[in-house]
Structures are given as structure tokens and as C-alpha cells.
C-alpha atoms as a PDB file:
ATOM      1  CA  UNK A   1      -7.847  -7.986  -2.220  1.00  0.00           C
ATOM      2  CA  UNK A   2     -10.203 -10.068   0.060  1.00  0.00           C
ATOM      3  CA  UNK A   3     -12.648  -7.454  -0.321  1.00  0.00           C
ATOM      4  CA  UNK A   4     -12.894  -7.270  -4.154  1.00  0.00           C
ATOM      5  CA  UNK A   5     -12.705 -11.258  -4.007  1.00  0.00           C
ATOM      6  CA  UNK A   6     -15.632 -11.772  -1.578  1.00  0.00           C
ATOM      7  CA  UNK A   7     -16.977  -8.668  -4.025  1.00  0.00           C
ATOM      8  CA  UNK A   8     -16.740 -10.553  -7.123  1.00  0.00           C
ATOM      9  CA  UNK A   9     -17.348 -14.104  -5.730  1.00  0.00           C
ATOM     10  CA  UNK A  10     -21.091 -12.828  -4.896  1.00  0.00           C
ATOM     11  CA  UNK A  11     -21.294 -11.656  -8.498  1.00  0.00           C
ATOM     12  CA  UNK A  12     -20.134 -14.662 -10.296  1.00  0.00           C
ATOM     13  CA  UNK A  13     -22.901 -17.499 -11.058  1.00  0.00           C
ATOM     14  CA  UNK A  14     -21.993 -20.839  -9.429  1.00  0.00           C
ATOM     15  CA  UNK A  15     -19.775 -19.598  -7.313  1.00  0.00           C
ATOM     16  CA  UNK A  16     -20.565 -19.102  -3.237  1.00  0.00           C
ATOM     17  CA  UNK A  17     -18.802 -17.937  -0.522  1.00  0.00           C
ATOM     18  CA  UNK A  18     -18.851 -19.805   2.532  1.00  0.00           C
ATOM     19  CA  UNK A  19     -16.039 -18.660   4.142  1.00  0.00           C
ATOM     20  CA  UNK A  20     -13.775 -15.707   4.804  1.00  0.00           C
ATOM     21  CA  UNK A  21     -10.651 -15.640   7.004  1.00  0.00           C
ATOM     22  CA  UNK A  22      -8.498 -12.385   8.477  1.00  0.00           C
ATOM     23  CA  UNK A  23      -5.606 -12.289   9.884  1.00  0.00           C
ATOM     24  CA  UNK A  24      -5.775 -12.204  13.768  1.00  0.00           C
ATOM     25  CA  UNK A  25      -6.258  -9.625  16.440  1.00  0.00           C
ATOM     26  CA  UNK A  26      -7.857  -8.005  12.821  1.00  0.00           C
ATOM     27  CA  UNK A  27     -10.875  -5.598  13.930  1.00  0.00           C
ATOM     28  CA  UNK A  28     -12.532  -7.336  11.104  1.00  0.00           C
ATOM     29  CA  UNK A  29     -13.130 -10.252  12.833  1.00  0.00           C
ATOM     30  CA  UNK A  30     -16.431 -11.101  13.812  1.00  0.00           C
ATOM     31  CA  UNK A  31     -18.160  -8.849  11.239  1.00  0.00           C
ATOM     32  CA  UNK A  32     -19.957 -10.171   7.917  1.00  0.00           C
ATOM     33  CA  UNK A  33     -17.518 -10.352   4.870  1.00  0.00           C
ATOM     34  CA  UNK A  34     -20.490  -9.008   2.779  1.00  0.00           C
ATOM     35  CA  UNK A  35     -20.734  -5.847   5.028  1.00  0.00           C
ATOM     36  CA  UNK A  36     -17.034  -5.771   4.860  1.00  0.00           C
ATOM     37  CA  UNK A  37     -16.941  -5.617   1.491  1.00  0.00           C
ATOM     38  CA  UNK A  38     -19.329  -2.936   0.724  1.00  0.00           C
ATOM     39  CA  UNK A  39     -21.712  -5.753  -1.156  1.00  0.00           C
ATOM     40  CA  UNK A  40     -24.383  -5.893   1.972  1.00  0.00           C
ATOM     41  CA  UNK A  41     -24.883  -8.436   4.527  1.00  0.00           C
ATOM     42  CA  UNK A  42     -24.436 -12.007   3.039  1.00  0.00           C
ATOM     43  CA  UNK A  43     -24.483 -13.835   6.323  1.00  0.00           C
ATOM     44  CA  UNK A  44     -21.006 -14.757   6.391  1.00  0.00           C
ATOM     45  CA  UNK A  45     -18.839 -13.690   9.420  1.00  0.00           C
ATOM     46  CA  UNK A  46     -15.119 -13.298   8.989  1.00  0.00           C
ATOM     47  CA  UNK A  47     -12.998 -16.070  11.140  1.00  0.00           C
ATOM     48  CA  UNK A  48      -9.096 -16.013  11.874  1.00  0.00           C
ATOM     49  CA  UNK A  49      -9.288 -19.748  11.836  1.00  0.00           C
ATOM     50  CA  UNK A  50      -9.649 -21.896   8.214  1.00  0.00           C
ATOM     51  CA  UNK A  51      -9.771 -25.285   9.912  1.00  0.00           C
ATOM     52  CA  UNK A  52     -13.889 -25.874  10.293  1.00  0.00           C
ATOM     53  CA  UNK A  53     -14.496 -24.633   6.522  1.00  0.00           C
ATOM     54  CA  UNK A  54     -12.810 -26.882   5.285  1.00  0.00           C
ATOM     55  CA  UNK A  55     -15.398 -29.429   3.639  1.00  0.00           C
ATOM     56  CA  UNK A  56     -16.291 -31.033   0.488  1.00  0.00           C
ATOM     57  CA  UNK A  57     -16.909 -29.060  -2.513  1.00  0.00           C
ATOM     58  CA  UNK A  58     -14.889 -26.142  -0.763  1.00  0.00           C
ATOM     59  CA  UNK A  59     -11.375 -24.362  -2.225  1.00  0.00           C
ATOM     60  CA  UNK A  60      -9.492 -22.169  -0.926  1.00  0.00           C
ATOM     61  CA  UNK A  61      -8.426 -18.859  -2.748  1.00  0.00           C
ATOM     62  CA  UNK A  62      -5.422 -16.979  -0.705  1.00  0.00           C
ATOM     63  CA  UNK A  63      -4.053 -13.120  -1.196  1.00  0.00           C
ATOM     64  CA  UNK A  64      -2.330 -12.802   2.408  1.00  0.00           C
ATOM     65  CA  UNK A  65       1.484 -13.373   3.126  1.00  0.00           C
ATOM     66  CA  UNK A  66       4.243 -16.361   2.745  1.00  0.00           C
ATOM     67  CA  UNK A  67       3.729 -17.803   6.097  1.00  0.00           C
ATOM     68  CA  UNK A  68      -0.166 -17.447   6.180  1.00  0.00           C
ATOM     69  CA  UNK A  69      -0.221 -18.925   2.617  1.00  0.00           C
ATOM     70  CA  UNK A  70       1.736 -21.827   3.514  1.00  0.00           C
ATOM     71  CA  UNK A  71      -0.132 -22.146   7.103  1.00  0.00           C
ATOM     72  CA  UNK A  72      -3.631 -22.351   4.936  1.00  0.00           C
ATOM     73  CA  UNK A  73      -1.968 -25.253   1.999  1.00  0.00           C
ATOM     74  CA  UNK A  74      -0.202 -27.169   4.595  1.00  0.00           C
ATOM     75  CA  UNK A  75      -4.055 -27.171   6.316  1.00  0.00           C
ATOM     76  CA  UNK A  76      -5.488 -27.717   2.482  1.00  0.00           C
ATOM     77  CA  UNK A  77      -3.353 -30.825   1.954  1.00  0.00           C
ATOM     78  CA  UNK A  78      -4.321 -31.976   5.098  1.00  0.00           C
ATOM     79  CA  UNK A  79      -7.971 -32.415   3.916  1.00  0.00           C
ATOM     80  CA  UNK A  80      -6.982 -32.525   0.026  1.00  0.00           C
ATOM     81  CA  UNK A  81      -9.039 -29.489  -0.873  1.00  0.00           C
ATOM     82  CA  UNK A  82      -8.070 -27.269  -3.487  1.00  0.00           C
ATOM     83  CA  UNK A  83      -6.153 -23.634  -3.185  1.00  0.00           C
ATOM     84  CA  UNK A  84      -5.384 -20.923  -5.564  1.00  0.00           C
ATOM     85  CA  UNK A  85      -2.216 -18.658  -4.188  1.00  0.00           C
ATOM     86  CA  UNK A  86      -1.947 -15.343  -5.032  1.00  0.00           C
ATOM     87  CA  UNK A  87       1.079 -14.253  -2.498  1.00  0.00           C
ATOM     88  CA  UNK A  88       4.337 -13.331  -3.806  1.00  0.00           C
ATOM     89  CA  UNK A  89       7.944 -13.699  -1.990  1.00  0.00           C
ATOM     90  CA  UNK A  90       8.535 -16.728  -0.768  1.00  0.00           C
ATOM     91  CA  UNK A  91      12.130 -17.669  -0.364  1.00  0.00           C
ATOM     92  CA  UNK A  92      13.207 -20.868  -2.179  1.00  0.00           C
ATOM     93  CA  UNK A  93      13.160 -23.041   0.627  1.00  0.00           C
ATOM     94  CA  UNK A  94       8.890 -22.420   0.996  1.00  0.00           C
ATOM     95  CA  UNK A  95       8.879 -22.669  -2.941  1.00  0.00           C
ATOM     96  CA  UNK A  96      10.019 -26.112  -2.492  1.00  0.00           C
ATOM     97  CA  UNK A  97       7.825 -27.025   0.212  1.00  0.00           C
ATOM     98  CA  UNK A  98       4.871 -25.447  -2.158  1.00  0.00           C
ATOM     99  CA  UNK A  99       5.832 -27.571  -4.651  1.00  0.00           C
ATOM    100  CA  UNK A 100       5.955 -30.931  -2.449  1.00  0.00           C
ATOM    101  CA  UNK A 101       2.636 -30.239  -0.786  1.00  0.00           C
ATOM    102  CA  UNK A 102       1.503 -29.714  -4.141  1.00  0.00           C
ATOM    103  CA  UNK A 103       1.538 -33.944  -4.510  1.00  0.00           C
ATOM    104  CA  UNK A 104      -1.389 -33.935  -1.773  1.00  0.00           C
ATOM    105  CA  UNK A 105      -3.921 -31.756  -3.257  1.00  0.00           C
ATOM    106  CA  UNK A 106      -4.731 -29.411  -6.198  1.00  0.00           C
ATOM    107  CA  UNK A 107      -2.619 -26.191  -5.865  1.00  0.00           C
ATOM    108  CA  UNK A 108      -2.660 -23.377  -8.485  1.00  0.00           C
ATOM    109  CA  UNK A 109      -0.376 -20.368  -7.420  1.00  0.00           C
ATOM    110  CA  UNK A 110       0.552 -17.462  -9.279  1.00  0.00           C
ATOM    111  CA  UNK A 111       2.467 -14.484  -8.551  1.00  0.00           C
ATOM    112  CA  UNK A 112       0.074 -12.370 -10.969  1.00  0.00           C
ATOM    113  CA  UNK A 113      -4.084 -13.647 -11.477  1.00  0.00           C
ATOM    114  CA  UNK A 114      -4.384 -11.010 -14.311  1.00  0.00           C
ATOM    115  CA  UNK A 115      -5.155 -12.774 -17.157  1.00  0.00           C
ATOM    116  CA  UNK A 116      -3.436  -9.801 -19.710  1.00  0.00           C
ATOM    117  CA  UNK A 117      -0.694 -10.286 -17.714  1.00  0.00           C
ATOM    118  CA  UNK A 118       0.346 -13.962 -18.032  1.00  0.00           C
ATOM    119  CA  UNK A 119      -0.663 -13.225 -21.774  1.00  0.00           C
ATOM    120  CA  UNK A 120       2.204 -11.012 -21.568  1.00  0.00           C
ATOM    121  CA  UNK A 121       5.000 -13.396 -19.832  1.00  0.00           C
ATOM    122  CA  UNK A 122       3.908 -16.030 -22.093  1.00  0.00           C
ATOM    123  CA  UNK A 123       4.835 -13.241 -24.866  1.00  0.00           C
ATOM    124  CA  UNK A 124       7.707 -12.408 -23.676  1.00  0.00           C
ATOM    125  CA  UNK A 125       9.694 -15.425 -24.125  1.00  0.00           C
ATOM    126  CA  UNK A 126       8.910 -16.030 -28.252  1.00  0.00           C
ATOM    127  CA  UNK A 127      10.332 -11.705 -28.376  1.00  0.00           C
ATOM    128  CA  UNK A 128      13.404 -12.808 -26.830  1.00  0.00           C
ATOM    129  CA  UNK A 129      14.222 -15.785 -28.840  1.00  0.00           C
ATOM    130  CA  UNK A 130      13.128 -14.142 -31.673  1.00  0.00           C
ATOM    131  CA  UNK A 131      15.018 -11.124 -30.693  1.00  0.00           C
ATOM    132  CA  UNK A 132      18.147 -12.729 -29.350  1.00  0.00           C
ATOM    133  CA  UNK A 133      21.071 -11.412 -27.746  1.00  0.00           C
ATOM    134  CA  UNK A 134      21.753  -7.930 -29.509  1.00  0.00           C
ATOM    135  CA  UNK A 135      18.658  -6.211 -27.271  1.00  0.00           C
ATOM    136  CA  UNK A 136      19.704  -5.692 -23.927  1.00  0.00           C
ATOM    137  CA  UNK A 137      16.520  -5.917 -21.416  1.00  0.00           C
ATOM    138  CA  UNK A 138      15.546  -4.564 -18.495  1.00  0.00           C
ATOM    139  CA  UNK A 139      12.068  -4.023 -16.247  1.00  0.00           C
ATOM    140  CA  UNK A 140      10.691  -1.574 -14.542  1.00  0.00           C
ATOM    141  CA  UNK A 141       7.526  -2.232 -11.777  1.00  0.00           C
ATOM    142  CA  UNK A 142       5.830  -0.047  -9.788  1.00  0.00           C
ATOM    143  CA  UNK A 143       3.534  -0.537  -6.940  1.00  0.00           C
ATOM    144  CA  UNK A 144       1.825   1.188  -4.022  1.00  0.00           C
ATOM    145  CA  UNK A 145       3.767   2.112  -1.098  1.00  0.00           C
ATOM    146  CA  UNK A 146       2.212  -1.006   1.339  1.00  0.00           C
ATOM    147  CA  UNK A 147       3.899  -3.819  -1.008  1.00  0.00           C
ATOM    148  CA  UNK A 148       6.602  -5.676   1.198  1.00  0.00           C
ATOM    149  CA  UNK A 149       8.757  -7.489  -1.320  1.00  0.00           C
ATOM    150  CA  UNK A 150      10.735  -5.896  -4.184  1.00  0.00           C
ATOM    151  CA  UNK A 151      10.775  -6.624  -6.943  1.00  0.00           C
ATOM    152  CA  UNK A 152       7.750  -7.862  -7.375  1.00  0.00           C
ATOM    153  CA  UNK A 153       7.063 -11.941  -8.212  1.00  0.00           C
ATOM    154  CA  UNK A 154       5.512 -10.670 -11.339  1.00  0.00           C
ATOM    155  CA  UNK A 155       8.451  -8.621 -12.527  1.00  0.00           C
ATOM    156  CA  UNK A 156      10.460 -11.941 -11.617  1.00  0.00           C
ATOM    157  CA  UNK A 157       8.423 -14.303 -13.717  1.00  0.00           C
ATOM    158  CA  UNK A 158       8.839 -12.178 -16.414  1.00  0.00           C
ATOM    159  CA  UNK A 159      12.493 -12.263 -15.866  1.00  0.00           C
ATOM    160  CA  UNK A 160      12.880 -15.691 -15.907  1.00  0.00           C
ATOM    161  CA  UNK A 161      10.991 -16.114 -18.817  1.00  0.00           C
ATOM    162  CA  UNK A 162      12.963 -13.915 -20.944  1.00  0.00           C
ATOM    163  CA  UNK A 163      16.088 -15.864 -18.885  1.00  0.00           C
ATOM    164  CA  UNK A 164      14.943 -19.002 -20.378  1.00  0.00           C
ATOM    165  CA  UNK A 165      14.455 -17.620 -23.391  1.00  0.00           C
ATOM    166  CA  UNK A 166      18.149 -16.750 -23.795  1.00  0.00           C
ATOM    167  CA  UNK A 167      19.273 -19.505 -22.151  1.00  0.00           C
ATOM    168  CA  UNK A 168      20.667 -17.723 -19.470  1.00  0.00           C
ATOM    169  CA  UNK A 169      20.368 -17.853 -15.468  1.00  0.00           C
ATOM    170  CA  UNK A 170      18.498 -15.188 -13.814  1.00  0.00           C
ATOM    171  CA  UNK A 171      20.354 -15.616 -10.648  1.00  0.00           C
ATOM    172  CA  UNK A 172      24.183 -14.814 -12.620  1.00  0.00           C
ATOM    173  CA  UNK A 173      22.685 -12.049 -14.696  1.00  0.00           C
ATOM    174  CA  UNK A 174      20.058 -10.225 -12.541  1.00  0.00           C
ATOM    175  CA  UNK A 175      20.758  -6.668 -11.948  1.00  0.00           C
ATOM    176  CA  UNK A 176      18.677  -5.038  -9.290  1.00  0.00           C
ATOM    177  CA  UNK A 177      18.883  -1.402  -9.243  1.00  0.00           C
ATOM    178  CA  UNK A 178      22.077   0.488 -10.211  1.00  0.00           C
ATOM    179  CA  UNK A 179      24.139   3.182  -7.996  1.00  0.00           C
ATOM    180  CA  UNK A 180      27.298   4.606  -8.449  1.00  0.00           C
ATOM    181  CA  UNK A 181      30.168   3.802 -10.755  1.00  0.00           C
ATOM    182  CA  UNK A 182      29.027   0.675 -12.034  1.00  0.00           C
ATOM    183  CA  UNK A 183      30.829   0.612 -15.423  1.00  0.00           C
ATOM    184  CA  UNK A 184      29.121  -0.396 -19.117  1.00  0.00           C
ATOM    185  CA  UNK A 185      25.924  -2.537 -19.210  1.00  0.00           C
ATOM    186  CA  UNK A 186      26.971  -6.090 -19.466  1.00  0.00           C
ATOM    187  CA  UNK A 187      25.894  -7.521 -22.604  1.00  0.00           C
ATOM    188  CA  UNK A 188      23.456 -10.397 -20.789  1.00  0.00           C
ATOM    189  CA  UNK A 189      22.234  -8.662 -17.989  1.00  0.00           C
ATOM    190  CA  UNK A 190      18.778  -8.420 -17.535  1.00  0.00           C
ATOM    191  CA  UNK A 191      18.042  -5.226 -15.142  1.00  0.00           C
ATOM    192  CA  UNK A 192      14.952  -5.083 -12.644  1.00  0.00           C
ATOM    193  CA  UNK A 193      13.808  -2.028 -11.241  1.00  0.00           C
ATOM    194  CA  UNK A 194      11.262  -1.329  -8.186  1.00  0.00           C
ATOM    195  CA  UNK A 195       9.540   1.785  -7.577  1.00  0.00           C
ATOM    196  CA  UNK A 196       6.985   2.269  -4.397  1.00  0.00           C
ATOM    197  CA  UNK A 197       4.826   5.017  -4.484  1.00  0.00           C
ATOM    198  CA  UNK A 198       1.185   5.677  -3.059  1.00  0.00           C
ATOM    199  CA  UNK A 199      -1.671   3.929  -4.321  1.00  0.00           C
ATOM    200  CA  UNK A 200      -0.281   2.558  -7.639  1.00  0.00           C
ATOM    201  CA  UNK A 201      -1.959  -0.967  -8.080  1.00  0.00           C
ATOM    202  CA  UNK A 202       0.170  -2.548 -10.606  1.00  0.00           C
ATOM    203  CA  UNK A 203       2.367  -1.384 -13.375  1.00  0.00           C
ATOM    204  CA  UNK A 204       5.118  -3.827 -15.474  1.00  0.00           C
ATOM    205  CA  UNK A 205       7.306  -2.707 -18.377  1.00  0.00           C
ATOM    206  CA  UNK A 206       9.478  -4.575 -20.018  1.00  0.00           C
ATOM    207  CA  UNK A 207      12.006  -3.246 -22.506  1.00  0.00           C
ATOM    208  CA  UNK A 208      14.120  -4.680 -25.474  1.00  0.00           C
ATOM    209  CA  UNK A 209      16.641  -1.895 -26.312  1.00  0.00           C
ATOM    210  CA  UNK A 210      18.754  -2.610 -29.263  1.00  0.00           C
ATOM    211  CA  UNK A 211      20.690   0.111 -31.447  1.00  0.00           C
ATOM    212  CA  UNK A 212      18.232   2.789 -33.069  1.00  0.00           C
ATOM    213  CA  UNK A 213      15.174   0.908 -31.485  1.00  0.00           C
ATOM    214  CA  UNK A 214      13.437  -0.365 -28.679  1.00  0.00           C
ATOM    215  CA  UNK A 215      10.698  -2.180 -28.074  1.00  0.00           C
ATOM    216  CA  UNK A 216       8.306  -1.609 -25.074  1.00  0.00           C
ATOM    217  CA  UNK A 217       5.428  -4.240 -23.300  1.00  0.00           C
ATOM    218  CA  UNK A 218       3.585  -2.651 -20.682  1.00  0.00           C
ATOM    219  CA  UNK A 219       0.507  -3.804 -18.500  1.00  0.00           C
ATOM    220  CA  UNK A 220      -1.222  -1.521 -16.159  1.00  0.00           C
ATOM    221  CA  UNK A 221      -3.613  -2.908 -13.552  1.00  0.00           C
ATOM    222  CA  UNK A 222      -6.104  -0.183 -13.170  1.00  0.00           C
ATOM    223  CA  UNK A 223      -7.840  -1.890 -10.110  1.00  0.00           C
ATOM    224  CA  UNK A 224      -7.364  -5.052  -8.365  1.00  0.00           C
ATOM    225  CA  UNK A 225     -10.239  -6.613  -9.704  1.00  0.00           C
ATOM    226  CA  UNK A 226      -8.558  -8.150 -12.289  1.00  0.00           C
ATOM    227  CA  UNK A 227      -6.549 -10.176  -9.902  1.00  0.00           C
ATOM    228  CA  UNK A 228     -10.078 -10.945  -8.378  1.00  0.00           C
ATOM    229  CA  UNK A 229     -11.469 -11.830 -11.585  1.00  0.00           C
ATOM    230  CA  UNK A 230      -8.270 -14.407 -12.826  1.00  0.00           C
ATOM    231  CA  UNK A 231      -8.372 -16.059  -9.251  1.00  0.00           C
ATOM    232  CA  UNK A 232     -12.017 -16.627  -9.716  1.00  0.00           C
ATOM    233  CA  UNK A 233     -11.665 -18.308 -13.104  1.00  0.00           C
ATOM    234  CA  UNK A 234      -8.319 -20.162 -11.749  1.00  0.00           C
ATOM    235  CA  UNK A 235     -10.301 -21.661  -8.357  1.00  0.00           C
ATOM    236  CA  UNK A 236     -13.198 -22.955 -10.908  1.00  0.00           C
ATOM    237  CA  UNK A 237     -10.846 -24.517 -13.446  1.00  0.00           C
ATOM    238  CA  UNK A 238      -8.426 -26.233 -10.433  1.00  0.00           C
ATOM    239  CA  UNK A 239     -11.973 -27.549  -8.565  1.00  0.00           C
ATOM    240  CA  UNK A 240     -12.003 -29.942 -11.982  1.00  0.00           C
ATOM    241  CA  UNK A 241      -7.851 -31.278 -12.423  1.00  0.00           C
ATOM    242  CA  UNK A 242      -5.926 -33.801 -10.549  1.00  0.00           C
ATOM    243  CA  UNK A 243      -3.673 -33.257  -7.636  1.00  0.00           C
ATOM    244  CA  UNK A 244      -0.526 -31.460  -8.619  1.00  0.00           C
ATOM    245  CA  UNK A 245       1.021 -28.145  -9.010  1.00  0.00           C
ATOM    246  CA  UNK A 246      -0.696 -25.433 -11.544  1.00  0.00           C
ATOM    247  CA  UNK A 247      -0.116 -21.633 -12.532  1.00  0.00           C
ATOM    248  CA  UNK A 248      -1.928 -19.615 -14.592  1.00  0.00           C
ATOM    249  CA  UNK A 249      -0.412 -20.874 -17.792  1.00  0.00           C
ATOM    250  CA  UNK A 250      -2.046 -24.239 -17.187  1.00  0.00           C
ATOM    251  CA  UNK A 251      -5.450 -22.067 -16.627  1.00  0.00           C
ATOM    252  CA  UNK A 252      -5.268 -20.096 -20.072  1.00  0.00           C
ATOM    253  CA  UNK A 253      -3.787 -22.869 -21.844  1.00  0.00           C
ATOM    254  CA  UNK A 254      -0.400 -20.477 -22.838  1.00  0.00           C
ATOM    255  CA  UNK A 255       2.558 -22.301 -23.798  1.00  0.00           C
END
């Protein structure tokens, strides 16, 4: 993702990189991010450090890891500059502390930049109240083999969408994978099913099954620069809000 980022950054009018941070001990370190990313030398070395670039008229946009995410907002609220988070699984406990930090700067996250796909979550909630409680629904993501947390934070924000939707809590009704003997399909359960396999960048369906028909939303991310492209967008509409807590919603304007 940092690659097609620092890619798409040096495409994009108005927008410059002046920074670009790996993790440490990474043999990327010390090389130019432009080289890195296949775009040609832009005079921009990669650092495992964020502290120095962080200036005026600087933001921050993150695809690493929970604890490097919240190691580069706790150092953004420190200096008030603005990030856009792109990391999924954080526990509860580093939601909250998101969320607080959030009162000290301008943070945007989102567990999916794609701008079809918060189209799609922002759908998903008017099908289910339309829809109601006689479709049973359930989601199925897919990813490449490297992802570390299952299922996937998009997969969940679709979940509790349609939750909400229903008026029903995610965390009583949430099925994650079935084995065994595990009786008939409760009538509110909404099932979410992970599959990891090679290089698959993206994939989210989300099906409302009721007798005789079903209805099927899926988005596939063909490459990651959609994520690249929707962080892009998200980091130059943040640079112009107050402090506080955004997503993508807020971005696109969805309901």
C-alpha cells in the first residue's frame, strides 16, 4: 500500500510527498520512496522515525498495523496535524483511545478507502430496513493470504450497518464461521465468513436470502489503488475540517 500511495501521491496535482516512513530494521530504509515505488527518484528517502516531518501544512496518511497506527496519531495529536487511518483490527480498548485522541487533532480512519465500497455500506443499511427481518444475511470476504485479522474491518462495518439497521447487536448475533452440528440458522443471525487465499486484494459479498430469492451486493477491489486513490481524496478533504473524529462517510457525504 505505501508504494501505490507514494505512487499516486506523485500523480495527483497539489498534493506532495515529503515524507515516507517503514517499519524498522526494514531493508527499505534509507532508499528513495520514489525508487521504491517504481515512480523514479523523487528525492525522498524512507525514515523509520515520523517525529521531524511533522510540520505545518503536513498530514499524515497510515496503511501499517494497530500499534504503529496508534504510535504515529498519538505523535499527530502531539503536534495537531492531521491523519487518515487505513489499518484494520484494533481491539476496543485502542478504538476508544482513537476516538479520544481524536479531540486533539483531525483524524479520519476507515477500515475500507474505496470509495464504491462505503457506497455500498451506506447501501446496505436502507436494503435491510427496507427488507426487514424475513431475509436472513450473511457475508462472505476474501483476501490474500498475508492479511492478519479475520474477518476483515470492512466485512465488520458492513455488519454493523445492517445490525443497526435491524436494530439488533452485532456482538449477540454474529456468527463467525460454522462447523459441525450447529442446528437451524437462527432467525437474526447475521453470518461472517473469511477466506485467505494468495494474492486476492479485496472481495465483499453480502447476501439477503429470503424464501425463493436472494439478493446479492458484491465489490471487488481489482488493485489496491483504489484504497490509494480514497485515502488521497480523504487526507485533502480532512486538511480543511475541525478537530474531531471522521470516516469516509463524512468524506462522500453518505448518510
Amino acid at each position: 500500500m505505501g508504494s501505490v500511495v507514494v505512487r499516486l501521491i506523485h500523480q495527483t496535482p497539489g498534493v506532495k510527498l515529503l515524507g515516507a516512513i517503514g517499519r524498522p530494521g526494514s531493508p527499505r530504509i534509507g532508499g528513495d520512496a520514489g525508487e521504491v515505488a517504481g515512480v523514479g527518484r523523487l528525492g525522498v528517502a524512507v525514515r523509520d522515525q515520523i517525529g521531524s516531518l511533522l510540520k505545518e501544512n503536513v498530514a499524515i496518511i497510515d496503511f501499517t498495523r494497530p500499534a504503529a497506527s496508534l504510535g504515529y496519531l498519538r505523535a499527530a495529536a502531539r503536534r495537531e496535524v492531521p491523519i487518515v487511518i487505513g489499518t484494520t483490527g484494533f481491539t476496543p480498548r485502542e478504538w476508544s483511545e482513537i476516538k479520544r485522541l481524536g479531540r486533539r487533532t483531525k483524524v479520519l480512519l476507515s477500515p475500507n478507502m474505496s470509495v464504491g465500497v462505503n457506497v455500498l455500506i451506506s447501501l446496505l443499511g436502507k436494503v435491510a430496513r427496507t427488507l426487514g427481518d424475513d431475509y436472513d444475511v450473511e457475508i462472505v470476504e476474501a483476501h490474500h493470504r498475508l492479511k492478519r485479522d479475520a474477518p476483515s474491518g470492512t466485512a465488520l462495518a458492513m455488519a454493523r450497518e445492517v445490525a443497526k439497521a435491524l436494530k439488533r447487536d452485532l456482538g449477540t448475533v454474529g456468527v463467525y464461521g460454522r462447523k459441525g452440528i450447529v442446528g437451524e440458522r437462527k432467525k437474526k443471525e447475521i453470518g461472517i465468513m473469511s477466506v485467505r487465499a494468495g494474492d486476492i486484494v479485496g472481495e465483499h459479498t453480502v447476501i439477503f436470502g429470503g424464501l425463493g430469492e436472494r439478493i446479492e451486493f458484491t465489490h471487488r477491489a481489482h488493485s489496491r489503488e483504489n484504497f490509494a486513490t480514497g485515502a488521497i481524496r480523504a487526507v485533502q478533504w480532512l486538511v480543511k475540517q475541525k478537530k474531531g473524529f471522521y470516516s469516509m462517510k463524512d468524506v462522500l457525504g453518505l448518510d
